[in-house]
Protein backbone atom coordinates (compact mmCIF):
# COMPACT_ATOMS: atom_id res chain seq x y z
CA UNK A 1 -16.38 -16.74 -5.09
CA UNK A 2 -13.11 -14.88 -3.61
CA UNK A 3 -11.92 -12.18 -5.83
CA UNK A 4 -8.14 -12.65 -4.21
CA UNK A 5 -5.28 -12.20 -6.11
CA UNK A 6 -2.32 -14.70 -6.03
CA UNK A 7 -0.73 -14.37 -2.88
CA UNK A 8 3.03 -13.18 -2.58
CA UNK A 9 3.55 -10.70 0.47
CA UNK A 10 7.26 -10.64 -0.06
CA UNK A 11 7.08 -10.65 -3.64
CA UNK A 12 4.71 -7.40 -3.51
CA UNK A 13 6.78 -5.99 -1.25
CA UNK A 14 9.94 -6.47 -3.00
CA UNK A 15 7.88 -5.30 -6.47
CA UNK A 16 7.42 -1.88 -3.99
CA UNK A 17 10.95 -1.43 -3.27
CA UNK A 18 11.83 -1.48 -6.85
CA UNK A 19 9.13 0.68 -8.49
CA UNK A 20 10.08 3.02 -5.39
CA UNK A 21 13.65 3.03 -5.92
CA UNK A 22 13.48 3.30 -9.52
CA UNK A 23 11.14 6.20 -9.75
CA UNK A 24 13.18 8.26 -7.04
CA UNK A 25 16.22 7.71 -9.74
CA UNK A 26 14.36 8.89 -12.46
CA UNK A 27 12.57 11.94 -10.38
CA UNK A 28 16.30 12.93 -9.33
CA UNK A 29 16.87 16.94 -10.55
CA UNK A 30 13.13 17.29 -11.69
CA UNK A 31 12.04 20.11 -9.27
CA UNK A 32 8.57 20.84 -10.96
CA UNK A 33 5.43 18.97 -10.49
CA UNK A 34 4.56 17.13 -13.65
CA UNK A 35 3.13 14.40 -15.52
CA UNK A 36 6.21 12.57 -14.78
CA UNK A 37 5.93 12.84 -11.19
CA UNK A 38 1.88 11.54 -11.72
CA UNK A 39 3.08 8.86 -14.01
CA UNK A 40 5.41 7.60 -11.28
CA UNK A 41 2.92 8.03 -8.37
CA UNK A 42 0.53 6.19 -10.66
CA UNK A 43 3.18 2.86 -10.37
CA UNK A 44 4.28 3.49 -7.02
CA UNK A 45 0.57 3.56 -6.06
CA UNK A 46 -0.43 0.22 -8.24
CA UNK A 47 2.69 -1.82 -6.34
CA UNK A 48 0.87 -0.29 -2.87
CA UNK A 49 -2.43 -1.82 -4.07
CA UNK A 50 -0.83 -5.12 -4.56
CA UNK A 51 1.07 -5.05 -1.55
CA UNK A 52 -2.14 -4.25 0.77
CA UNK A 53 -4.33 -6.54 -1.42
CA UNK A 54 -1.72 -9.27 -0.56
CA UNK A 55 -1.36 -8.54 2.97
CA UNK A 56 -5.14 -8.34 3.51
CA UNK A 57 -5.70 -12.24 1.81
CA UNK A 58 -3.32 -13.83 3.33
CA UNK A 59 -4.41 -12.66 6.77
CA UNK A 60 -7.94 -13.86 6.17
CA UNK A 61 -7.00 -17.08 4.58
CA UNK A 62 -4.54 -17.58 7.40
CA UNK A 63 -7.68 -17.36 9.79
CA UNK A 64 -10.09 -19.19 7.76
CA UNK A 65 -11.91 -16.77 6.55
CA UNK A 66 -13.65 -15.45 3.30
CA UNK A 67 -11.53 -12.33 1.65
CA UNK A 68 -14.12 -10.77 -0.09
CA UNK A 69 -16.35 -11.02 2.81
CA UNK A 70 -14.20 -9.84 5.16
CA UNK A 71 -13.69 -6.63 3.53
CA UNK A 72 -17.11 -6.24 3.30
CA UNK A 73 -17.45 -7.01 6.60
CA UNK A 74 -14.90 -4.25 8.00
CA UNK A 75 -15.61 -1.42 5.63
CA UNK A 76 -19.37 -1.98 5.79
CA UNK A 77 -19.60 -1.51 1.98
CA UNK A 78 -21.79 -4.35 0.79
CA UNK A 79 -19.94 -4.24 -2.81
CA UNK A 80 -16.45 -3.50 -2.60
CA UNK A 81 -13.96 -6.46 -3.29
CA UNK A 82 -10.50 -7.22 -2.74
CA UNK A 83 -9.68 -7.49 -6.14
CA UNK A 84 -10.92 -4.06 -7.27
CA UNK A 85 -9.66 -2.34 -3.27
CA UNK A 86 -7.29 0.47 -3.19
CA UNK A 87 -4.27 0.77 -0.60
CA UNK A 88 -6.73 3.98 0.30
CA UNK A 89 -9.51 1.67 1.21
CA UNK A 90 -7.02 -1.02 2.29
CA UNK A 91 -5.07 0.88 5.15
CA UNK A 92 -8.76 1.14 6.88
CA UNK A 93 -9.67 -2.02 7.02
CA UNK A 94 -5.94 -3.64 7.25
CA UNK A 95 -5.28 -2.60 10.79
CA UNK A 96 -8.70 -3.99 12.35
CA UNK A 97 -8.34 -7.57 10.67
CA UNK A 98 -4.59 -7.71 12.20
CA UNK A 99 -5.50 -7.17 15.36
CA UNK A 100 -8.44 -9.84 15.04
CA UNK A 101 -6.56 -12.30 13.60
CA UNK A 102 -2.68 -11.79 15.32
CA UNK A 103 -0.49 -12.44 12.41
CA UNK A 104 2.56 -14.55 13.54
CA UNK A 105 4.44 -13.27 10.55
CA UNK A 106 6.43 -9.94 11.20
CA UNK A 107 6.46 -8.61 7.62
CA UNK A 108 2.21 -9.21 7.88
CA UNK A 109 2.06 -7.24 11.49
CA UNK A 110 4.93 -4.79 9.77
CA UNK A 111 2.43 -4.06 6.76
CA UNK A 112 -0.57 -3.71 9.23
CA UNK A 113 1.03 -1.33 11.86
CA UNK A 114 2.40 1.43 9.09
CA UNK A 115 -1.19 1.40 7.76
CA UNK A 116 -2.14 2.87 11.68
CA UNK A 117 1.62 4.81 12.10
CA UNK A 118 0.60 8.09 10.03
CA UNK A 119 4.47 8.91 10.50
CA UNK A 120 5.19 5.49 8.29
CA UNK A 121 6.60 5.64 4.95
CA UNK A 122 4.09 3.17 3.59
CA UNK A 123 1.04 5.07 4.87
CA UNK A 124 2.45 8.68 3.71
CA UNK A 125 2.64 7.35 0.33
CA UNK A 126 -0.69 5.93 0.33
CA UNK A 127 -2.07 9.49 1.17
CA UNK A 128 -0.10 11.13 -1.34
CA UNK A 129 -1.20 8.55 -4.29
CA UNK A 130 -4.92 9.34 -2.96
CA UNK A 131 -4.30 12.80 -2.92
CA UNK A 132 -3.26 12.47 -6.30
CA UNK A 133 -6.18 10.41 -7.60
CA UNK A 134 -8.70 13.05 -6.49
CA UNK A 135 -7.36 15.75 -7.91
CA UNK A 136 -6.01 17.15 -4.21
CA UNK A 137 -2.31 19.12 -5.11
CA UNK A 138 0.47 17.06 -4.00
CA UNK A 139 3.52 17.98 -2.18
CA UNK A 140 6.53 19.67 -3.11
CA UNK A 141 8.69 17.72 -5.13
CA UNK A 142 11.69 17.60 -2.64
CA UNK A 143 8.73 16.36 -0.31
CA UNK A 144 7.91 13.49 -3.07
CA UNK A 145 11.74 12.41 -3.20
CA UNK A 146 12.04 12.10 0.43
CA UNK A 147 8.99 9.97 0.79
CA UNK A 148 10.47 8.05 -1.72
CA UNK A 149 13.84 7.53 -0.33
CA UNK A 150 12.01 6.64 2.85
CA UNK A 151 9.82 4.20 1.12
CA UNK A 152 12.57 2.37 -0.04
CA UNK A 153 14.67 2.06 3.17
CA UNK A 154 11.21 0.79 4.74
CA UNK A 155 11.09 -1.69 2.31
CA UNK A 156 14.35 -2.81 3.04
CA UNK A 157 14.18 -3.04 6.64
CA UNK A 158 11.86 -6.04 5.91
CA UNK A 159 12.28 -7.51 2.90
C-alpha cells in the first residue's frame, strides 16, 4: 500500500510561503546564528518536505503509477517511502519523474525545474535545511534572510 500523503500542491505551497515569510519577520535584527534560526529552518524545512512529497504523488498518480514504488524505483533504495522522504532525497528523484511523465501543470514543472536550477530559491533552501540536519555550519545570517526573502517571492510568483 501507497504511503502518500493527501495531495494539495497549492496548498503546500502556499503553507511554504507563509512559514517562509513568517520566519524571515521573526529572524529580522537577529544577526547571530542560534537556536532560533534552527528552530525556524526546522519549519521552513518540514513545509519543503510537504511541498516535494506533494509534488512527487501527484505526478505519479497523474501517470498511473505507484508512489512508493516509484521512489524506489528512481533512488534505487529498496526501502525508502514517500511518506517518510525528505525534500533532500526528494529534489533527486523529483526532476527525473518530471521529465518521464511531462506534467501539464506549470506549478508541478515549476516545483520540478528549481529542484535541477541550483540558483533556485526552493533548491538553496533545501541545501541549507540539509546542511543543517547534519550538523554542516550554515550560512551567515544575512545569507539566511535573503534566502528567505527569495523563498517567499518564489512562492509568490506561482501561487
Amino acid at each position: 500500500m501507497d504511503s502518500a500523503p493527501p495531495l494539495d500542491v497549492p496548498f503546500a505551497l502556499a503553507a511554504l510561503r507563509s512559514r517562509s515569510a513568517r520566519e524571515l519577520a521573526r529572524m529580522q535584527g537577529v544577526a547571530a546564528i542560534g537556536t532560533e534560526f534552527v528552530g525556524g529552518w526546522a519549519k521552513v524545512g518540514s513545509c519543503l518536505d510537504a511541498l516535494l512529497r506533494n509534488a512527487f504523488s501527484v505526478l505519479c498518480l497523474g501517470a498511473g503509477r505507484a508512489v512508493d514504488a516509484e521512489l524506489q524505483r528512481l533512488s534505487r533504495q529498496p526501502s525508502w517511502l514517500v511518506s517518510k522522504a525528505t525534500a533532500g532525497q526528494l529534489r533527486f528523484v523529483l526532476p527525473p519523474l518530471a521529465r518521464e511523465v511531462r506534467p501539464h501543470e506549470p506549478l508541478l514543472r515549476a516545483v520540478a525545474d528549481a529542484c535541477d536550477d541550483a540558483r533556485s530559491p526552493l533548491r538553496r533552501a533545501i541545501e541549507v535545511r540539509n546542511a543543517m540536519v547534519h550538523d554542516q555550519p550554515p550560512p551567515p545570517a544575512a545569507e539566511l534572510h535573503r534566502l528567505l526573502a527569495d523563498l517567499v517571492a518564489w512562492c509568490d510568483a506561482r501561487g
